[in-house]
Protein backbone atom coordinates (compact mmCIF):
# COMPACT_ATOMS: atom_id res chain seq x y z
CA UNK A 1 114.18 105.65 113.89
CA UNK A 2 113.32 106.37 117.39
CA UNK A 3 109.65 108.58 116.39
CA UNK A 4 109.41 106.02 114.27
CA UNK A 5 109.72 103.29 116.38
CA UNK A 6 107.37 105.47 119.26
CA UNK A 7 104.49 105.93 116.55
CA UNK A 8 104.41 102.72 115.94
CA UNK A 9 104.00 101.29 119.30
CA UNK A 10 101.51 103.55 119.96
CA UNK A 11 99.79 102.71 117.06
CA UNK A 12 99.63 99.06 117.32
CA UNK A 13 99.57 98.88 120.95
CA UNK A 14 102.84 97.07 121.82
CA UNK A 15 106.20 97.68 122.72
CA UNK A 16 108.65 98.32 119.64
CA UNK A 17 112.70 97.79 120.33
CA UNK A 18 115.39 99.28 117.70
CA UNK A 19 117.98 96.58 116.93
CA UNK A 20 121.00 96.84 115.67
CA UNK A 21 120.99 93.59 113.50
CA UNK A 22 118.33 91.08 112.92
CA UNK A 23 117.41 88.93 116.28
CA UNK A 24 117.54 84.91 115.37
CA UNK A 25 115.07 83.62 113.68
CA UNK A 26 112.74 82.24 116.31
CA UNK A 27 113.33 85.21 119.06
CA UNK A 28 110.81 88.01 116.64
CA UNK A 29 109.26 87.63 113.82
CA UNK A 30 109.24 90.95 111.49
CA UNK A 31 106.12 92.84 110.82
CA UNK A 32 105.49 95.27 107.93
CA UNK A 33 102.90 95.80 105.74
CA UNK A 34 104.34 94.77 102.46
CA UNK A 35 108.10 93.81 102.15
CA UNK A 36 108.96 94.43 98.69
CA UNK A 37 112.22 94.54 96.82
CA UNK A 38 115.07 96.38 98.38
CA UNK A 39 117.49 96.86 101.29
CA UNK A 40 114.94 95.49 103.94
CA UNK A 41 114.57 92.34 102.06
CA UNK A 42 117.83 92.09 100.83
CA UNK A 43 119.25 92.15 104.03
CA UNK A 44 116.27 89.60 105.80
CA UNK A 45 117.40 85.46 106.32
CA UNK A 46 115.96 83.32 103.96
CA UNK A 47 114.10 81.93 106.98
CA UNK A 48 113.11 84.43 108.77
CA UNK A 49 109.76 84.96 110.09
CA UNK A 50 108.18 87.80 108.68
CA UNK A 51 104.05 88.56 109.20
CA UNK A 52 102.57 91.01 106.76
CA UNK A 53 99.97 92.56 108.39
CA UNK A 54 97.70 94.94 105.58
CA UNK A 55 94.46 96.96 105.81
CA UNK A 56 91.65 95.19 103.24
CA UNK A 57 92.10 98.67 101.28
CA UNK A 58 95.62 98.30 100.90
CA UNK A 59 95.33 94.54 100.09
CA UNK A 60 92.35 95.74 97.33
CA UNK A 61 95.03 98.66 95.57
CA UNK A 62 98.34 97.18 96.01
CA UNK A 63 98.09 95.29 93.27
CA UNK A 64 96.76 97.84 90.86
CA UNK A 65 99.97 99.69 91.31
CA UNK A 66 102.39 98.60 88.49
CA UNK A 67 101.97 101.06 86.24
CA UNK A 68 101.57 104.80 87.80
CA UNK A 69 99.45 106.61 89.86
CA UNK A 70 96.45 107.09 86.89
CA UNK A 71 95.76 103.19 86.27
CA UNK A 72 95.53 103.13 90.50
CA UNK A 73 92.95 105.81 89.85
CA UNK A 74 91.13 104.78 86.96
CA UNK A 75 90.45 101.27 88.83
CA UNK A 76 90.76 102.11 92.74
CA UNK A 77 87.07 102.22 92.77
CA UNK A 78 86.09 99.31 91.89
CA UNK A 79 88.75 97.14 93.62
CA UNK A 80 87.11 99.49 97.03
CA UNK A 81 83.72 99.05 96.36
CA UNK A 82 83.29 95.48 97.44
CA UNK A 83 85.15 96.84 101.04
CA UNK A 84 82.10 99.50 100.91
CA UNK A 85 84.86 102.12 100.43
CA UNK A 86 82.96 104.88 97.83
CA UNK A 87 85.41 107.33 95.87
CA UNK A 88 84.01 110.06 95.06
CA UNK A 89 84.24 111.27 91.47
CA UNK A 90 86.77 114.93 91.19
């Protein structure tokens, strides 16, 4: 948790603390890039403030990914394109 915690910080340019149990509500909100379904958000208040924070391309793809990693493929490049973001065909 600790790299983790470094890389991050260093990455988004702010100081990162490890906690042992979730701070109250309005002392920190939470910031991830997608919460889904699991431990995390099982274990997050119901009120909790929690900012998603997402790249455009991960915003674009997320959505496409229901289904396994070949109907990402088959339609990754047109949910990029309009982000200017060319795949190249393999």
């Amino acid at each position: 948790m600790a790299d983790a915690a470094a890389r991050a910080g260093g990455a988004y340019g702010c100081p990162v603390e490890l906690v042992a149990d979730w701070p109250e509500p309005g002392d920190l909100p939470l910031v991830a890039p997608r919460l889904t379904v699991g431990p995390l958000r099982d274990s997050l208040p119901d009120d909790y403030p929690l900012a998603q924070l997402r790249n455009p391309y991960d915003a674009a793809l997320w959505p496409l990914a229901t289904a396994g990693f070949f109907k990402v493929k088959s339609r990754a490049a047109a949910a990029l394109a309009p982000l200017g973001i060319a795949i190249p065909e393999l």
